[in-house]
Protein backbone atom coordinates (compact mmCIF):
# COMPACT_ATOMS: atom_id res chain seq x y z
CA UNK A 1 26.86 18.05 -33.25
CA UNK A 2 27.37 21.09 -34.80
CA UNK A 3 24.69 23.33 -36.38
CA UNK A 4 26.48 22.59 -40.16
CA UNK A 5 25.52 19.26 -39.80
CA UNK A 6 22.01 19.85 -39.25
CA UNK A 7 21.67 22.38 -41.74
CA UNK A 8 19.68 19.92 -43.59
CA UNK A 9 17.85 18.37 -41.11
CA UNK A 10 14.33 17.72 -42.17
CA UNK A 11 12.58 19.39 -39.77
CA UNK A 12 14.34 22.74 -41.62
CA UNK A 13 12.87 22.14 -45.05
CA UNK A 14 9.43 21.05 -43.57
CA UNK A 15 9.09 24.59 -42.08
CA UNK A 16 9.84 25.97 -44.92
CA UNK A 17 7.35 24.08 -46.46
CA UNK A 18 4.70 25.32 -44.20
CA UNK A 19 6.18 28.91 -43.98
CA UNK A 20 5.69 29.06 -48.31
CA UNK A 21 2.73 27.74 -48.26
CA UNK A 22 1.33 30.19 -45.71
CA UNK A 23 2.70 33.16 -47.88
CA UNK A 24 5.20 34.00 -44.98
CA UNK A 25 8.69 32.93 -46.97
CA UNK A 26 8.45 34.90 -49.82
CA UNK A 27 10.43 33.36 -52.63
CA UNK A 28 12.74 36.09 -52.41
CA UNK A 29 13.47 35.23 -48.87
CA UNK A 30 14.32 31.60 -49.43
CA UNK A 31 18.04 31.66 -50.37
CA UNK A 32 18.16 33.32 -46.68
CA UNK A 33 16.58 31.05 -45.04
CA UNK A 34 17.80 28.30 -46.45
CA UNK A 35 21.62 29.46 -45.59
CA UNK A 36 20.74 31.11 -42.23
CA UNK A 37 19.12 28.84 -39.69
CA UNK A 38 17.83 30.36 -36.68
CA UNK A 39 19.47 26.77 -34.75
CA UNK A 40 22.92 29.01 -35.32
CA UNK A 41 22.01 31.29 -32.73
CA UNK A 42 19.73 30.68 -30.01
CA UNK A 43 21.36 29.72 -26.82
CA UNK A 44 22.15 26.05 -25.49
CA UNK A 45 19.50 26.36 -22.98
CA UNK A 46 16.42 28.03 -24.41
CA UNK A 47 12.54 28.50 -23.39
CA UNK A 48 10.12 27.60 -26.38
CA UNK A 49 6.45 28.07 -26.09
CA UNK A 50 5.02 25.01 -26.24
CA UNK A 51 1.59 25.17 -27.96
CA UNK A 52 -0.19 22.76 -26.62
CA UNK A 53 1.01 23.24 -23.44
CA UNK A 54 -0.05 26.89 -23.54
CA UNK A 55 3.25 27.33 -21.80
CA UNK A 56 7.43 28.10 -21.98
CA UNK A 57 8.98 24.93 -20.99
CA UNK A 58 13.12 25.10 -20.45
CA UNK A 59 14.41 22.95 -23.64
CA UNK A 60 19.00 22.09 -23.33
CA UNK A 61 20.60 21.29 -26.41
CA UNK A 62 23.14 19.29 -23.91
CA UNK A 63 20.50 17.16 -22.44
CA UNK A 64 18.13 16.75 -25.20
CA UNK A 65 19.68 18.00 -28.58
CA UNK A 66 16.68 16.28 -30.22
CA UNK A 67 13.67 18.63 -28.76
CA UNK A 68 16.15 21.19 -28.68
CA UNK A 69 16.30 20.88 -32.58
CA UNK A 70 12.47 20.29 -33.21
CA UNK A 71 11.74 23.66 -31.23
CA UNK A 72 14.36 25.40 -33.22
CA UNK A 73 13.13 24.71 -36.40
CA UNK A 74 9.12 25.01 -35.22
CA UNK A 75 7.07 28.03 -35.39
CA UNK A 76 6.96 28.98 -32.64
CA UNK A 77 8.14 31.85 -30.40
CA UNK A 78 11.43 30.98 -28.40
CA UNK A 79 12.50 33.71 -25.32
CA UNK A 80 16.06 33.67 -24.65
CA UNK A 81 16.05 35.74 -21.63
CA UNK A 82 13.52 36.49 -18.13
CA UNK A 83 13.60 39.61 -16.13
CA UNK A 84 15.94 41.89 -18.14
CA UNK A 85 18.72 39.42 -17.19
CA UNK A 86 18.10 38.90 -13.29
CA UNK A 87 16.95 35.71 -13.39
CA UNK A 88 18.72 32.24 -13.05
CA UNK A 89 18.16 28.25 -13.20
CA UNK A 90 15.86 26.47 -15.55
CA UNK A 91 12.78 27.49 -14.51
CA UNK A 92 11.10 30.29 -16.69
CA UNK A 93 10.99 33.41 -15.26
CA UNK A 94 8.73 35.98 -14.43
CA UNK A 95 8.95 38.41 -17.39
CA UNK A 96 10.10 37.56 -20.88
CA UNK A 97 12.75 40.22 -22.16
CA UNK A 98 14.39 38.72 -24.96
CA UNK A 99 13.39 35.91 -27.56
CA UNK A 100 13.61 34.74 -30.96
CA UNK A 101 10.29 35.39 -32.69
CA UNK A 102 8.06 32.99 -34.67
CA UNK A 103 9.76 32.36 -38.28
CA UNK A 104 6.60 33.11 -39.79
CA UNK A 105 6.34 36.84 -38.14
CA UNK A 106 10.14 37.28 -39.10
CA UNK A 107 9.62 36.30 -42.61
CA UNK A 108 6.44 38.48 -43.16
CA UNK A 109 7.75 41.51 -41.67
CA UNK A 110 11.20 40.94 -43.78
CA UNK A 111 8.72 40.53 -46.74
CA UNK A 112 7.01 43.88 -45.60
CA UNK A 113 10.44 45.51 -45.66
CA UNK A 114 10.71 45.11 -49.33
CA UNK A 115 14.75 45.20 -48.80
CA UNK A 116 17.10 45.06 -52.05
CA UNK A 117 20.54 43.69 -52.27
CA UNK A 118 22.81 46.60 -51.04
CA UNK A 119 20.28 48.31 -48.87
CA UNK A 120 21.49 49.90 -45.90
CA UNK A 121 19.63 48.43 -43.15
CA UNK A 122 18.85 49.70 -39.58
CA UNK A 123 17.47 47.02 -36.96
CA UNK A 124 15.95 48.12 -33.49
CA UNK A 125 16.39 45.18 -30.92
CA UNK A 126 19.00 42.57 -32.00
CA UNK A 127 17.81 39.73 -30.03
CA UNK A 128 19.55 36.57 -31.01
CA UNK A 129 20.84 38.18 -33.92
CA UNK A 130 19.39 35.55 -36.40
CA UNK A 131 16.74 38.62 -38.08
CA UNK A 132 20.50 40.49 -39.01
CA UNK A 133 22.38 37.49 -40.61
CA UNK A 134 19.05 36.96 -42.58
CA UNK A 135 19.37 40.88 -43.60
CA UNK A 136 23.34 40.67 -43.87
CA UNK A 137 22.84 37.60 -46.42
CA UNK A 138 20.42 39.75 -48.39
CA UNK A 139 22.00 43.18 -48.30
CA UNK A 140 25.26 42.44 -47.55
CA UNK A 141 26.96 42.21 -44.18
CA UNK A 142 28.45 45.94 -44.46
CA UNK A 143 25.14 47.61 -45.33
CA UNK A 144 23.53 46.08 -41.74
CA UNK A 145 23.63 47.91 -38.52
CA UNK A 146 22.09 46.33 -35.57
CA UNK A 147 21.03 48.25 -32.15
CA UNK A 148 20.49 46.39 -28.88
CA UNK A 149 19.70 48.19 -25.25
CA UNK A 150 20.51 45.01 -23.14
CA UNK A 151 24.66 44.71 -23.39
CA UNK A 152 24.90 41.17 -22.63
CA UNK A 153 22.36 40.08 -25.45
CA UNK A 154 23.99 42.60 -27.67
CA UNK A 155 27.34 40.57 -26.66
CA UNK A 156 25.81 37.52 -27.22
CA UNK A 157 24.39 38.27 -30.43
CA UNK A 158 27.99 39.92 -31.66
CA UNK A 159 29.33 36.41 -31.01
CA UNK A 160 27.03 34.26 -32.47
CA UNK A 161 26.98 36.66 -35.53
CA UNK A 162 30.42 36.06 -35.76
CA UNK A 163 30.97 32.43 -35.32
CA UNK A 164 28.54 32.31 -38.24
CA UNK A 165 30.10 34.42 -40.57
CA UNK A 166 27.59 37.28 -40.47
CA UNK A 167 29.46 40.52 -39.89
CA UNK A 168 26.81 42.62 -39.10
CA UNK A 169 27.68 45.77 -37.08
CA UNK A 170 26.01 45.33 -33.41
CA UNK A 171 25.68 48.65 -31.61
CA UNK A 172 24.80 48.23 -27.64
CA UNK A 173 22.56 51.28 -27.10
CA UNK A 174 18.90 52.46 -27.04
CA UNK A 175 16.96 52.02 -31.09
CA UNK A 176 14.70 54.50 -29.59
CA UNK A 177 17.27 56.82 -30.55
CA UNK A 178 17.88 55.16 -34.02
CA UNK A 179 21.81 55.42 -34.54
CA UNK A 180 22.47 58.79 -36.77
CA UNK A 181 25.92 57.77 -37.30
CA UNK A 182 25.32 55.37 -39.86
CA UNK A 183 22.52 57.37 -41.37
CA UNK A 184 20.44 57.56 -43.61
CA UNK A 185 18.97 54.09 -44.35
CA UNK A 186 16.87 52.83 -46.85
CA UNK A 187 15.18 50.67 -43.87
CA UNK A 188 14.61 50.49 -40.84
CA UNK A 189 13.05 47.53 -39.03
CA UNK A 190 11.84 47.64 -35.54
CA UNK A 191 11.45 43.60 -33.11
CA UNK A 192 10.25 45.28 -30.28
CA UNK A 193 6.53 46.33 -29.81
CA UNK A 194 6.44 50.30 -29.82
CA UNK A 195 3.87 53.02 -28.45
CA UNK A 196 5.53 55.91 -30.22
CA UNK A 197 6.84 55.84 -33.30
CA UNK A 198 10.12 58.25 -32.46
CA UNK A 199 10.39 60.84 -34.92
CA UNK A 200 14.55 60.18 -35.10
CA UNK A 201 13.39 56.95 -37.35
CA UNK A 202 12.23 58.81 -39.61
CA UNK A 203 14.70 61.36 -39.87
CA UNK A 204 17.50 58.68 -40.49
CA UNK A 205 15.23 57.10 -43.27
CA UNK A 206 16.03 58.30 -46.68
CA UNK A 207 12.78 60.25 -48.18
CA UNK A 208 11.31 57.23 -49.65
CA UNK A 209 12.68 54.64 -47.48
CA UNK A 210 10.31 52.19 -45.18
CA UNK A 211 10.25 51.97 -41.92
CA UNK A 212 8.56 48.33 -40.75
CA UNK A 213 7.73 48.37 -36.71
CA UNK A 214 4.97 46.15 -34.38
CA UNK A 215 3.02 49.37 -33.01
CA UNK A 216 0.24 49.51 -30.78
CA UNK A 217 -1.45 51.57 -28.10
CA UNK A 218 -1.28 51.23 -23.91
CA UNK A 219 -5.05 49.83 -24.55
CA UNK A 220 -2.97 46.38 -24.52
CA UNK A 221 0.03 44.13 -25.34
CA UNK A 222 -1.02 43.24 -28.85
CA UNK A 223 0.50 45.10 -31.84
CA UNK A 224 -0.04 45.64 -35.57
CA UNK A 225 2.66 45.98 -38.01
CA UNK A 226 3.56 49.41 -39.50
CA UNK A 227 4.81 49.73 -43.17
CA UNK A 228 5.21 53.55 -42.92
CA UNK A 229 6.66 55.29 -46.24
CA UNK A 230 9.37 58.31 -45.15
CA UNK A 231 7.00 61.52 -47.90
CA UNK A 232 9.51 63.04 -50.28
CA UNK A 233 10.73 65.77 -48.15
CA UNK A 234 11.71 64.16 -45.26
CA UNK A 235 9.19 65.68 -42.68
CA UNK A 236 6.95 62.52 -41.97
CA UNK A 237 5.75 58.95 -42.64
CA UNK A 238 2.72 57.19 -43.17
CA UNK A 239 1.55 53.95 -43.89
CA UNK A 240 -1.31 50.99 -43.56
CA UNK A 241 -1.04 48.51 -41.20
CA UNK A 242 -0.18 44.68 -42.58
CA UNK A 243 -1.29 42.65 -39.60
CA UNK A 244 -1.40 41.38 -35.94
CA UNK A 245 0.92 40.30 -34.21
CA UNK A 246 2.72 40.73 -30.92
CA UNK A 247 6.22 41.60 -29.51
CA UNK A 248 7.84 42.45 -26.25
CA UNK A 249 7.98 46.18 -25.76
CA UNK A 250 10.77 48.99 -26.48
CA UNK A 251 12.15 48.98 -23.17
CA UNK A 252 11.33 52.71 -23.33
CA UNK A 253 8.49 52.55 -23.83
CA UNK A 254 7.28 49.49 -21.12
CA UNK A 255 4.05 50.62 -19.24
CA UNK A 256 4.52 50.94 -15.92
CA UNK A 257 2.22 48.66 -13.59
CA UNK A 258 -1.52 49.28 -13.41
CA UNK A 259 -2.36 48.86 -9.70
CA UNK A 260 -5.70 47.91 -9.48
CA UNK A 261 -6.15 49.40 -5.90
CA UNK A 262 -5.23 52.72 -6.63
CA UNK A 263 -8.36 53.50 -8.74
CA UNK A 264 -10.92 51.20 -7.14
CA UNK A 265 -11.56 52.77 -3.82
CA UNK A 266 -14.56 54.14 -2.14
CA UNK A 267 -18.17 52.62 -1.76
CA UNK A 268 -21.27 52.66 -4.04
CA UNK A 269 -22.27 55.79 -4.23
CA UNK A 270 -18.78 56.67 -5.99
CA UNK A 271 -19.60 55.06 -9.20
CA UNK A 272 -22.27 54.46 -11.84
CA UNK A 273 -24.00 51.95 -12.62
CA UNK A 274 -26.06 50.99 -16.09
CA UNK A 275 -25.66 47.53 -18.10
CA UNK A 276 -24.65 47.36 -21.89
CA UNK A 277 -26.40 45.11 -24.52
CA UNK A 278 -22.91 43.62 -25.99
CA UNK A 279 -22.03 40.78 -25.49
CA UNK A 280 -18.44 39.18 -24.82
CA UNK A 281 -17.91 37.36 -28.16
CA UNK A 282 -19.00 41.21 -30.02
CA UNK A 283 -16.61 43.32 -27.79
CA UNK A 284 -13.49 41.08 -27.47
CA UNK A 285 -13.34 38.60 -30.48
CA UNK A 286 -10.88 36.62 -30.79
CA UNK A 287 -7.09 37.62 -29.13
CA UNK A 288 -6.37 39.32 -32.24
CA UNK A 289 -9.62 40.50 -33.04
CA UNK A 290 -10.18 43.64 -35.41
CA UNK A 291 -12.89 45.17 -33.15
CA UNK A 292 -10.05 45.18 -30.33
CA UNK A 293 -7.52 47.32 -32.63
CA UNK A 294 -10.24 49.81 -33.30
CA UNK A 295 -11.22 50.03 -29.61
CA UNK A 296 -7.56 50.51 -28.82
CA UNK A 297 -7.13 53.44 -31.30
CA UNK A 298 -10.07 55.40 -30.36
CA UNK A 299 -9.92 54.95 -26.41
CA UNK A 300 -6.50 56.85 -25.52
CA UNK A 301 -4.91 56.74 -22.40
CA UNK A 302 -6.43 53.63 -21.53
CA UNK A 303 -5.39 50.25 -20.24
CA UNK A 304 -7.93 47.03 -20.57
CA UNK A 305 -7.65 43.86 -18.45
CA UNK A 306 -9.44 40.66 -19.13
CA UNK A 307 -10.16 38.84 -16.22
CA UNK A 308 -9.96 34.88 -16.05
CA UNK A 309 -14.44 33.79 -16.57
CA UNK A 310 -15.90 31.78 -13.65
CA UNK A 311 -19.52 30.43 -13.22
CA UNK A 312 -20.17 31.97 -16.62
CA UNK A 313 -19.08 35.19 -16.03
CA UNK A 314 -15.89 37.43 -17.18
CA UNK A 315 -15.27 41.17 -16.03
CA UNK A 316 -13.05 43.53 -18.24
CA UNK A 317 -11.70 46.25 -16.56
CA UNK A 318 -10.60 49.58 -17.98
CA UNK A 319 -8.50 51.88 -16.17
CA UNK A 320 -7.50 55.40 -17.39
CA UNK A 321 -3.74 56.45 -17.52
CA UNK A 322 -3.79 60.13 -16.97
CA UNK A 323 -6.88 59.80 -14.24
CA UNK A 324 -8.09 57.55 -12.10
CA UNK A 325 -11.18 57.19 -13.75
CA UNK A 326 -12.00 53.38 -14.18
CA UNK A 327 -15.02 51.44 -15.68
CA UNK A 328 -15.99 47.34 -15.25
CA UNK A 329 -18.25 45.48 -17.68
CA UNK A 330 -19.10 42.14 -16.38
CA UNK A 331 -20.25 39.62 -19.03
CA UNK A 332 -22.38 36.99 -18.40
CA UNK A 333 -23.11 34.13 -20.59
CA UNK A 334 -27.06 34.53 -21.88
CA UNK A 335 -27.29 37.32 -19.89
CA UNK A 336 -27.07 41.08 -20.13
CA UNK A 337 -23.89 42.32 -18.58
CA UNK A 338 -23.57 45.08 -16.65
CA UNK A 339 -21.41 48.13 -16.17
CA UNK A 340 -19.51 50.10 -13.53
CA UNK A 341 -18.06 53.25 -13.76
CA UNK A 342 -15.85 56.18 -12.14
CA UNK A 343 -13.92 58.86 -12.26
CA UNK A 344 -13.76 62.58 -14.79
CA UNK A 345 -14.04 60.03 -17.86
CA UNK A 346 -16.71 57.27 -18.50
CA UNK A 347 -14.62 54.58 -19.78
CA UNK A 348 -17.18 52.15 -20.67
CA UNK A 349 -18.84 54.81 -22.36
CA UNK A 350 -15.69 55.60 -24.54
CA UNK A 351 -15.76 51.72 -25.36
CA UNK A 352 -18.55 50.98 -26.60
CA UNK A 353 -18.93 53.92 -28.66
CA UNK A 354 -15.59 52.98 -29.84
CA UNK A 355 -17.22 49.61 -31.00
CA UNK A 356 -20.37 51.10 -32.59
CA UNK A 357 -18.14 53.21 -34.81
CA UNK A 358 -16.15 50.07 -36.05
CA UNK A 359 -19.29 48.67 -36.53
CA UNK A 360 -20.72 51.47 -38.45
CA UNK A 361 -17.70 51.73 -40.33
CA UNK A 362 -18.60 48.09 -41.64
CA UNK A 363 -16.54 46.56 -39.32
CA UNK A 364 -13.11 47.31 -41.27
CA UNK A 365 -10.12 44.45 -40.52
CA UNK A 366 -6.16 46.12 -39.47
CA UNK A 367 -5.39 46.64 -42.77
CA UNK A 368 -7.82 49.54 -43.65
CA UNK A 369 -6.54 51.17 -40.76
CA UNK A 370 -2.88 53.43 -40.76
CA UNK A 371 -0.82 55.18 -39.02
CA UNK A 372 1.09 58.92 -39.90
CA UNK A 373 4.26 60.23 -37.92
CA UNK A 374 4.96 63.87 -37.60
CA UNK A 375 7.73 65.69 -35.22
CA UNK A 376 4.46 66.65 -33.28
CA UNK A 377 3.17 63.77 -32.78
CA UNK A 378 1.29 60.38 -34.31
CA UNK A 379 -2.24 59.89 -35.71
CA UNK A 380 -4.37 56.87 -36.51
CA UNK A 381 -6.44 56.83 -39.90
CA UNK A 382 -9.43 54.87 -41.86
CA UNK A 383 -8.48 53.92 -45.45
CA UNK A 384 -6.80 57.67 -45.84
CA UNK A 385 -5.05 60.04 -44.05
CA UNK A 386 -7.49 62.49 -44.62
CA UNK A 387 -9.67 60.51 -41.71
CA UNK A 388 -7.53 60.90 -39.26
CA UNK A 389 -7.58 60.92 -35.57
CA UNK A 390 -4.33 61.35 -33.05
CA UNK A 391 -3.00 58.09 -30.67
């Protein structure tokens, strides 16, 4: 059964359906998608998420080509590798690595990219290498270059590229370095969640040129799309955010475990103790909550954990990454939660003055906030540049 044959399968045109009508597919976009299914390269075995589930399950073409098929053309988020590679059998793995992301994030950040026929094209992360034959049908296979820090996906993506007809050029090496020999581009487009923005991006992006990336902070794994614009002469890049979402991180840029141990130590009398009158449903929102992104940009250095709720109650920890200060607010359902604290910074503190400003700021959604990249560094911003902060 090979993928030409299903090509036309109606599971294909129903997602496209739904991907239009969300405003994901931009009409632009639909030749490629129509001539570039993302069946052609994700591998025989495969672990969608299934939604209801809440869960990967393992999914073989060979065993059952008919879920295999439904999954590929679902929205839905698909990893192709666990554990950097290291792990084997059917089983999901430990850590996701690689994947295929959900058609409607690839299609919205493609649409974010504003790309033109003959473009020349950087991607960061490769993947399965379906994101570059949707580029290489729009641009052009020459103007596409492709980076990928794992060699056997980048092999694996090379082939599947091929077999398809895509010529795309696949580079195995780090994006975090960009790839200057094929410089400038009039895009760059980054599948991996980043902490940094590296300042090499933007000096292989034409003056001009966009650079479209999932960025976030250490706060925690969610990200927010950057559309950054490279200024005129060359010597930064700035842009508003376009929306949630969230991506496996630049390799380089993984944060090491937090080790709850190492900063929770002593007895009472070594932390602080007041209570807080938020409540859970103000401070955390939904998973992709706006009051969360603001938190995360004006709390550096600072990783959050939200603890699984029992008997009505939920603790979020915060724990600092250049200290071991740490702070706990523990919710409780009609109830006013209280707060522990330690260490050279009050965390909580940080927090919740963190939320009072969003709040005071009329409670502004992701895309009133932006981000600016400099060689010295990267700063966070309210509606203009001018209100700027550094991350």
């Amino acid at each position: 059964m090979t993928d030409s044959a299903h090509q036309e399968r109606p599971s294909r045109y129903e997602l496209g359906r739904v991907l239009m009508s969300a405003g994901a597919l931009s009409p632009d976009w639909v030749p490629a998608y129509q001539a570039v299914p993302r069946s052609a390269f994700l591998p025989e075995l495969m672990w969608p998420f299934d939604m209801e589930a809440g869960t990967s399950v393992a999914v073989s073409r060979a065993d059952d080509p008919a879920t295999w098929y439904g999954y590929a053309d679902a929205d839905v988020p698909v990893v192709t590798q666990w554990d950097d590679g290291q792990h084997t059998g059917r089983e999901p793995g430990q850590v996701s690595t690689s994947s295929a992301s959900m058609p409607s994030v690839v299609f919205r950040m493609l649409r974010d990219l504003d790309v033109r026929p003959g473009d020349r094209v950087l991607e960061v992360g490769t993947g399965t290498g379906w994101n570059a034959a949707l580029l290489a049908h729009r641009v052009g296979a020459e103007s596409v270059v492709t980076v990928e820090v794992d060699g056997a996906v980048a092999e694996r993506a090379r082939s599947a590229l091929e077999r398809f007809g895509a010529g795309a050029r696949v580079i195995h090496g780090d994006g975090y370095e960009g790839y200057p020999e094929s410089a400038p581009y009039d895009r760059i487009i980054v599948t991996a969640g980043v902490r940094s923005i590296p300042f090499a991006w933007v000096e292989q992006t034409r003056p001009g040129g966009l650079i479209v990336a999932p960025w976030g902070t250490h706060y925690g794994n969610g990200d927010c799309v950057a559309r950054l614009t490279v200024a005129p002469d060359g010597q930064s890049a700035s842009g508003a955010f376009t929306g949630p979402v969230e991506f496996m991180k630049l390799r380089a840029q993984r944060l090491s475990p937090v080790v709850h141990g190492d900063y929770v130590t002593g007895g009472p009398e070594d932390r602080d103790t007041s209570s807080t009158s938020l409540t859970e449903d103000m401070f955390l929102g939904e998973r992709f909550s706006s009051q969360r992104f603001a938190v995360s940009l004006r709390v550096p250095h600072c990783h959050h954990v939200i603890a699984d709720k029992r008997e009505g109650a939920r603790p979020v920890w915060l724990y600092g990454l250049t200290d071991r200060s740490w702070a706990c607010v523990m919710f409780h359902d009609g109830d006013t939660a209280r707060v522990w604290q330690s260490g050279p910074r009050r965390l909580w503190d940080d927090a919740e003055a963190a939320y009072r400003w969003w709040e005071n700021e009329g409670k502004p959604g992701h895309e009133r906030f932006g981000l600016t990249v400099t060689a010295e560094g990267q700063t966070a911003w309210l509606d203009t540049p001018n209100r700027s902060w550094p991350v």
